[in-house]
N, C-alpha and C. Protein backbone atom coordinates (compact mmCIF):
# COMPACT_ATOMS: atom_id res chain seq x y z
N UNK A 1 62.86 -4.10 -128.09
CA UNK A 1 62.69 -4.06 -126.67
C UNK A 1 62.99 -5.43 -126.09
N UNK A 2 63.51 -5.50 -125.22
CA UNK A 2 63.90 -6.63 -124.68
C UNK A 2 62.62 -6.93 -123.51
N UNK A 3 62.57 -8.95 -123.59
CA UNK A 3 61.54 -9.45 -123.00
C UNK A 3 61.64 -10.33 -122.23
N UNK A 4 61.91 -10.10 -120.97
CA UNK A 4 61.68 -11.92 -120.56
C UNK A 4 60.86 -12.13 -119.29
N UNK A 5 61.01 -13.44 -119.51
CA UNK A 5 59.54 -14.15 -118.46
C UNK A 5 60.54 -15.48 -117.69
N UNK A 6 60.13 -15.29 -116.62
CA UNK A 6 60.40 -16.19 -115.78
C UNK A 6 59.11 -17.15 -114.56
N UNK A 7 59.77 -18.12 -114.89
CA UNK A 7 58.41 -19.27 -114.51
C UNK A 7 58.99 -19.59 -113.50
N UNK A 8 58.29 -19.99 -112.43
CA UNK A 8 58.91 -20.44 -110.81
C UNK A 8 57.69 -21.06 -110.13
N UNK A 9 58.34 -21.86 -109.21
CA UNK A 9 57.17 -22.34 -107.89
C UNK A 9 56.55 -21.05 -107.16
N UNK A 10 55.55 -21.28 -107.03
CA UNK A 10 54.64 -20.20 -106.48
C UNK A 10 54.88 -20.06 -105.03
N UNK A 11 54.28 -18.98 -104.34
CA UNK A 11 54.87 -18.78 -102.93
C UNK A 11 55.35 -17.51 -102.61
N UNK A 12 56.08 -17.02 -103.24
CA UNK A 12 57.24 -15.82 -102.97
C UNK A 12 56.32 -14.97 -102.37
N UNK A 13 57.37 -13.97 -101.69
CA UNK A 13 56.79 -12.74 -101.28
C UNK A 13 56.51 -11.72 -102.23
N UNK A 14 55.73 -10.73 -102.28
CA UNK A 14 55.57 -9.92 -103.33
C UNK A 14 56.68 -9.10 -103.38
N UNK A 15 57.01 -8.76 -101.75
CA UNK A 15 58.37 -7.63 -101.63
C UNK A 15 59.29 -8.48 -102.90
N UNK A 16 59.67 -9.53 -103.02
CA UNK A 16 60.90 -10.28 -102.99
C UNK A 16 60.73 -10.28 -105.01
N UNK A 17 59.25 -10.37 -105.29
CA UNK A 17 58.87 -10.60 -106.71
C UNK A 17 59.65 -9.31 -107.33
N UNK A 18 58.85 -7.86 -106.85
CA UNK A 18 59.14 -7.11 -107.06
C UNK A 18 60.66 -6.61 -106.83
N UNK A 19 61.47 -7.30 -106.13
CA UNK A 19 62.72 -6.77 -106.08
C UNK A 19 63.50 -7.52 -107.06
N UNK A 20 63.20 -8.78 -107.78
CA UNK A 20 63.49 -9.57 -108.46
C UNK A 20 63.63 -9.36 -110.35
N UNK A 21 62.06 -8.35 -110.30
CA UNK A 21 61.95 -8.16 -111.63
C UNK A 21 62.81 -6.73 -111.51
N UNK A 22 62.91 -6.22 -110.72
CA UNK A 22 63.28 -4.86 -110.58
C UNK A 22 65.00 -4.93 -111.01
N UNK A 23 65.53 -5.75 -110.52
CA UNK A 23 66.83 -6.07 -110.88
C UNK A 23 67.40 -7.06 -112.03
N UNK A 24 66.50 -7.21 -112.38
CA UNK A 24 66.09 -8.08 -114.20
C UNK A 24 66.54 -7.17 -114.64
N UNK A 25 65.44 -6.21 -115.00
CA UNK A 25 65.00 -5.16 -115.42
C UNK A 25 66.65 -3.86 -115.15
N UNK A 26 66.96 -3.84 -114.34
CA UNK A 26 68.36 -2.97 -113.87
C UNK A 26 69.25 -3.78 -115.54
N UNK A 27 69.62 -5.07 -115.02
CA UNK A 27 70.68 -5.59 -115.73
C UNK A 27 70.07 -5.40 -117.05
N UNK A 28 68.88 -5.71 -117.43
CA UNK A 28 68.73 -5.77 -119.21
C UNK A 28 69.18 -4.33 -119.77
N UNK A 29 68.73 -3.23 -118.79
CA UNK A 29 69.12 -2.07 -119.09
C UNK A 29 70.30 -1.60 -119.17
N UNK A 30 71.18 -2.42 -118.44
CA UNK A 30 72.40 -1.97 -118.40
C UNK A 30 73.42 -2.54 -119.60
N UNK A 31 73.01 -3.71 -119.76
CA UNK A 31 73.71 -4.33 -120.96
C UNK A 31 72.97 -3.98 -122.07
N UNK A 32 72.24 -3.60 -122.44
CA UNK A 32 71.33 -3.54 -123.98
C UNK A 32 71.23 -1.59 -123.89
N UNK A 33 70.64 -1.03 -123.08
CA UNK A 33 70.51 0.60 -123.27
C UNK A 33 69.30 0.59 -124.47
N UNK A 34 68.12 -0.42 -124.40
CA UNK A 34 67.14 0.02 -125.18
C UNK A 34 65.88 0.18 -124.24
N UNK A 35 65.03 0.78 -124.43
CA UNK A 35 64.01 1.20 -123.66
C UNK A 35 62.85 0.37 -123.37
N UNK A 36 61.60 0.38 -122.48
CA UNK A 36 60.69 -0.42 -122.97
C UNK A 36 60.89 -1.72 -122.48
N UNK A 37 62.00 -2.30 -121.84
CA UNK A 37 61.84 -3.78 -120.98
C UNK A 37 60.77 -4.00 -120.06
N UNK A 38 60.36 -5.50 -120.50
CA UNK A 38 59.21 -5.86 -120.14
C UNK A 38 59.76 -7.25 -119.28
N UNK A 39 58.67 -7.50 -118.30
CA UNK A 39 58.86 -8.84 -117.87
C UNK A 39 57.85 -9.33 -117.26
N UNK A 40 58.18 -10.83 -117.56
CA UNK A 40 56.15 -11.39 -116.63
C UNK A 40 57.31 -12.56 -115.40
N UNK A 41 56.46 -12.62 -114.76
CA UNK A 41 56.28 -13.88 -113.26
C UNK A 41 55.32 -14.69 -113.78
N UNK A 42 55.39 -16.05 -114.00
CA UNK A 42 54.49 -16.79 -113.98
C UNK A 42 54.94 -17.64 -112.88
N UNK A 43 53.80 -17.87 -111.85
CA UNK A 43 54.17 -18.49 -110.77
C UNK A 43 53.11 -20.34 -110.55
N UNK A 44 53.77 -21.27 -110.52
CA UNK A 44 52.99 -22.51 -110.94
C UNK A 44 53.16 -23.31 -109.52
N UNK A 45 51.79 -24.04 -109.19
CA UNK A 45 52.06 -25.15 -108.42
C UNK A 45 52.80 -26.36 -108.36
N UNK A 46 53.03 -26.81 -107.48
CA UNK A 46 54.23 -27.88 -107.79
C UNK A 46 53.58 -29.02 -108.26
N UNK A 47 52.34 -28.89 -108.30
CA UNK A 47 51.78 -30.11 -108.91
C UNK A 47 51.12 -30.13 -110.24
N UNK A 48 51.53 -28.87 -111.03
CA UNK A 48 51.19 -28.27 -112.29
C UNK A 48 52.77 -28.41 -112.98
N UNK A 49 53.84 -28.80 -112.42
CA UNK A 49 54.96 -28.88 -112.88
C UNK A 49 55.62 -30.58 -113.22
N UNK A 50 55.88 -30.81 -114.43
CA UNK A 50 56.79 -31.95 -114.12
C UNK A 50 58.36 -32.10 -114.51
N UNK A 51 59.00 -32.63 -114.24
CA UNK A 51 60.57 -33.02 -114.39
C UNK A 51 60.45 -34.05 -114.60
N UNK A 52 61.57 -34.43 -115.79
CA UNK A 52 61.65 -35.94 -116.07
C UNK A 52 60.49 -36.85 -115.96
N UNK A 53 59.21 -36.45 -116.53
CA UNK A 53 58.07 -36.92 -116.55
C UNK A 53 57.02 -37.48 -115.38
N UNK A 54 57.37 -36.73 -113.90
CA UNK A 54 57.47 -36.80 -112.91
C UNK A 54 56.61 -35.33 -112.34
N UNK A 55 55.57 -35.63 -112.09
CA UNK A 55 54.65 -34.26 -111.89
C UNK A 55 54.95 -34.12 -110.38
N UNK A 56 55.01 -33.01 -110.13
CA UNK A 56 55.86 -32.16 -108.69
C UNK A 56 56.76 -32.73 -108.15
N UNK A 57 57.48 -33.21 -108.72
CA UNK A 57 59.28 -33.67 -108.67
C UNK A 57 59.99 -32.15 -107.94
N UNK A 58 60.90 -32.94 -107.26
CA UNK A 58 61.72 -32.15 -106.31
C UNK A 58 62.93 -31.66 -106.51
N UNK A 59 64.05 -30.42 -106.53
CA UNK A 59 62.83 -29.77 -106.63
C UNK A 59 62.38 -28.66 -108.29
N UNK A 60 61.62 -28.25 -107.47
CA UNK A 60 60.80 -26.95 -109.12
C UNK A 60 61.88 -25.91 -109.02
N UNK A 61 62.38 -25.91 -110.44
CA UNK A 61 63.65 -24.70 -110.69
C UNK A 61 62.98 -23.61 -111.71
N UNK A 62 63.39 -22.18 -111.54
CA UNK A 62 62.91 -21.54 -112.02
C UNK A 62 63.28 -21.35 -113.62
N UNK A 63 62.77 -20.79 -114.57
CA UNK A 63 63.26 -20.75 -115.67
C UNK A 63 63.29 -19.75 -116.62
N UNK A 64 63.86 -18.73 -116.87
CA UNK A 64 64.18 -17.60 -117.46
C UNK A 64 64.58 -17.53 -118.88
N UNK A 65 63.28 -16.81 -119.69
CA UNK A 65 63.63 -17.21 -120.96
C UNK A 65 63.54 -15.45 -121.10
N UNK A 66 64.18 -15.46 -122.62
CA UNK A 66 64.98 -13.97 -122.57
C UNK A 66 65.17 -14.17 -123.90
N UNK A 67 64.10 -12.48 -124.31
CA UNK A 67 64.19 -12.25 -125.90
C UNK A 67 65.03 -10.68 -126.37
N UNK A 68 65.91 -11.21 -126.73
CA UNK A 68 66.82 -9.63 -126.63
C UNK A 68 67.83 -10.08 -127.61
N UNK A 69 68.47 -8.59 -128.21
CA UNK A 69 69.25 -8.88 -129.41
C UNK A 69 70.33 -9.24 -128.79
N UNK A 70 71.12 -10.25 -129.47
CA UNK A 70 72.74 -11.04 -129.09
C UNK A 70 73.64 -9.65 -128.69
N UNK A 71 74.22 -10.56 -127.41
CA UNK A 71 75.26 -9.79 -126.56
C UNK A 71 76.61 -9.98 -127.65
N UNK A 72 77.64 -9.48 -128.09
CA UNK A 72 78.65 -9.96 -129.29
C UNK A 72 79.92 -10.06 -128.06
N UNK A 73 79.89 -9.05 -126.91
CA UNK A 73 81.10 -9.81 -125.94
C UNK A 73 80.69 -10.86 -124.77
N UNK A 74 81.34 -11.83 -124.66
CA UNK A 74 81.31 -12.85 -124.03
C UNK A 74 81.46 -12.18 -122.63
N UNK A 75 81.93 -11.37 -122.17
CA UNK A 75 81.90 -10.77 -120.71
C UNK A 75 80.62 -10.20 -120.67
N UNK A 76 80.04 -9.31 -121.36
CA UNK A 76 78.90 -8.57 -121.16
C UNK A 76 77.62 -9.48 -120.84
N UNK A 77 77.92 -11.38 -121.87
CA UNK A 77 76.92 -12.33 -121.44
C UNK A 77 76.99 -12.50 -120.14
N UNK A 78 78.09 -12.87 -119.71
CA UNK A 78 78.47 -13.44 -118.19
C UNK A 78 77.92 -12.41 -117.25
N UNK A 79 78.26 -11.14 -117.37
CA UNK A 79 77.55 -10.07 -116.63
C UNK A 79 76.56 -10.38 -116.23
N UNK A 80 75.75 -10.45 -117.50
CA UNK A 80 74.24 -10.31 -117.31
C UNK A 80 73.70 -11.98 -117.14
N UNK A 81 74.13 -12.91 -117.40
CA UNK A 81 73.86 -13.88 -117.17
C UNK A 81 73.79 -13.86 -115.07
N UNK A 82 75.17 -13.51 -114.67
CA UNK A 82 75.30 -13.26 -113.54
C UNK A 82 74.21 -12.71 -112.89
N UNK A 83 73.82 -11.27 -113.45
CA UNK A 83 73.10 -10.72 -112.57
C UNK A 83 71.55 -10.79 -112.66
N UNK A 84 71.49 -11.32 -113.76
CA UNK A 84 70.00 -12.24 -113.71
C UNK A 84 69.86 -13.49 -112.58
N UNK A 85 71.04 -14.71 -112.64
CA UNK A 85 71.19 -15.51 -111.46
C UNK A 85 70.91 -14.99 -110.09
N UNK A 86 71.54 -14.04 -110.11
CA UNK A 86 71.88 -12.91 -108.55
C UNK A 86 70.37 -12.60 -108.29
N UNK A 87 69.50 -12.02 -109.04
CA UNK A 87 67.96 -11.59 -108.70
C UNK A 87 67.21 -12.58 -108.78
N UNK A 88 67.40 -13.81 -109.72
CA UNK A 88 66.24 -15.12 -109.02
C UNK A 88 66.76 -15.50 -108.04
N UNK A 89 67.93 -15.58 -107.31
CA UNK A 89 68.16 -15.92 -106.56
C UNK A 89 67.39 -15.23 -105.07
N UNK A 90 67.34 -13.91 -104.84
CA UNK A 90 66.89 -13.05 -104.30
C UNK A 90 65.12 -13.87 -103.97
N UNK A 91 64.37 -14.35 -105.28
CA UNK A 91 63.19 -14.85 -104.76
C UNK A 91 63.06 -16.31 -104.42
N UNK A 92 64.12 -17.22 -105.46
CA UNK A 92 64.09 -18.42 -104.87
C UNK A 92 65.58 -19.10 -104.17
N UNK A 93 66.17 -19.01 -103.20
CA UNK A 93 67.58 -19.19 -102.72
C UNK A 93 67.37 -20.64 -102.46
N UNK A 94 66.71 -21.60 -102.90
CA UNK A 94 66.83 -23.05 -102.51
C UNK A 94 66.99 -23.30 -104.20
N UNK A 95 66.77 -22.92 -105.67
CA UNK A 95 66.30 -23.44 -106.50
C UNK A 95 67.53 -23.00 -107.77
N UNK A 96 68.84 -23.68 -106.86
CA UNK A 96 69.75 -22.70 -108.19
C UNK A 96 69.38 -22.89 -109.39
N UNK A 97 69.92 -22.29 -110.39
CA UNK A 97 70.06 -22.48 -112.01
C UNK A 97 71.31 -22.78 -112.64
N UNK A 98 70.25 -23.83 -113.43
CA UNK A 98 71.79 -25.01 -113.95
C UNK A 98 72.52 -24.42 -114.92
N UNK A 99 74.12 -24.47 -114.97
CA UNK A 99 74.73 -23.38 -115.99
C UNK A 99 74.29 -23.99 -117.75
N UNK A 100 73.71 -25.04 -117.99
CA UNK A 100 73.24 -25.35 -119.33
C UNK A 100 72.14 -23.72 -120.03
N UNK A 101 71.60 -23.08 -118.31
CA UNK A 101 70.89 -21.49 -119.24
C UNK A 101 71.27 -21.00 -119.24
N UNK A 102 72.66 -20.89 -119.10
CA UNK A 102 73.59 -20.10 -120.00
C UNK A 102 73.85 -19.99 -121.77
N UNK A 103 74.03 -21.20 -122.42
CA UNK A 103 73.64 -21.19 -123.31
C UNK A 103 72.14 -21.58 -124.24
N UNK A 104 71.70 -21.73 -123.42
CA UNK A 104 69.88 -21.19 -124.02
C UNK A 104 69.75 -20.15 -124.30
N UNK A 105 69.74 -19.31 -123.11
CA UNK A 105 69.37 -18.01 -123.37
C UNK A 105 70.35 -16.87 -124.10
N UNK A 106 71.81 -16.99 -124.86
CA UNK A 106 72.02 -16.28 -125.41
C UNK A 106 72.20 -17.06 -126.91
N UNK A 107 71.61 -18.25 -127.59
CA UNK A 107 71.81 -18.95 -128.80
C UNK A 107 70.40 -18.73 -128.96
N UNK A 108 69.59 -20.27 -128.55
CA UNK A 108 68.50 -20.32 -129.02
C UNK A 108 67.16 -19.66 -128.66
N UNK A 109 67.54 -17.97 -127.39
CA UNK A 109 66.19 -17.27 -127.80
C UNK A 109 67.02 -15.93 -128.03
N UNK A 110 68.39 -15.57 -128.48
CA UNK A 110 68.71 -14.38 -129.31
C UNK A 110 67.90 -13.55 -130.57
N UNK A 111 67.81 -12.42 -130.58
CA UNK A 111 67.16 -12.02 -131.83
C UNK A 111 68.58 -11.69 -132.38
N UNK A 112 68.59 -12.50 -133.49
CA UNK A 112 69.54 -12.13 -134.51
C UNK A 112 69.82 -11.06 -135.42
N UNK A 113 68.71 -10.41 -135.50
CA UNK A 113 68.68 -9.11 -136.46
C UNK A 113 68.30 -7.85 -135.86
N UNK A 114 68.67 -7.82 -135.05
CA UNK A 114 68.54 -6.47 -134.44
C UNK A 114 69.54 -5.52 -135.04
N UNK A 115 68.95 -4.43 -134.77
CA UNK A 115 69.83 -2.78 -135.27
C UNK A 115 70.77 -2.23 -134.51
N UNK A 116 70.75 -3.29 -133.13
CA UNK A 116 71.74 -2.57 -132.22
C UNK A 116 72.95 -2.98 -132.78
């Protein structure tokens, strides 16, 4: 089952949470076709956050970590890389994401042994 959690500055609207995980949740399904996707919001104060050793540094970017078996086409990453961007964007539109989670999230939190 695929898992992910995304951490952000607190604030959002609930409409906006919920339309956010909702379209997570669309894309994991659409690229993977396994059942059972899960996802959490953890939402933090800006003064519970630091950057560069710098507690509520400007500004707080959200961060999407993602446990799901390896995508094997490089378009199908971009897809879904895309349309994960596209729905945090939806809750935080000041806080882009730097293209370095691009390769985070399909190397070092891939499940490698999956049956798919």
């Amino acid at each position: 089952m695929p898992i992910f959690t995304i951490d952000a500055p607190e604030g959002a609207p609930p409409d906006a949470k919920q339309k956010m995980l909702k379209e997570i949740t669309e894309a994991l399904d659409e690229a993977y076709h396994i059942p059972d996707i899960r996802g959490w919001l953890r939402e933090y104060p800006r003064h519970n956050v630091s950057q560069d050793g710098r507690v509520g540094a400007e500004p707080v970017r959200p961060v999407c970590s993602l446990e799901a078996p390896e995508l094997v086409s490089l378009d199908a990453k971009r897809k879904l890389v895309q349309k994960i961007e596209a729905a945090i964007a939806v809750l935080i539109r000041q806080y882009p994401l730097d293209n370095r989670w691009i390769n985070e999230v399909f190397s070092a939190r891939s499940i490698r042994s999956s049956g798919v």
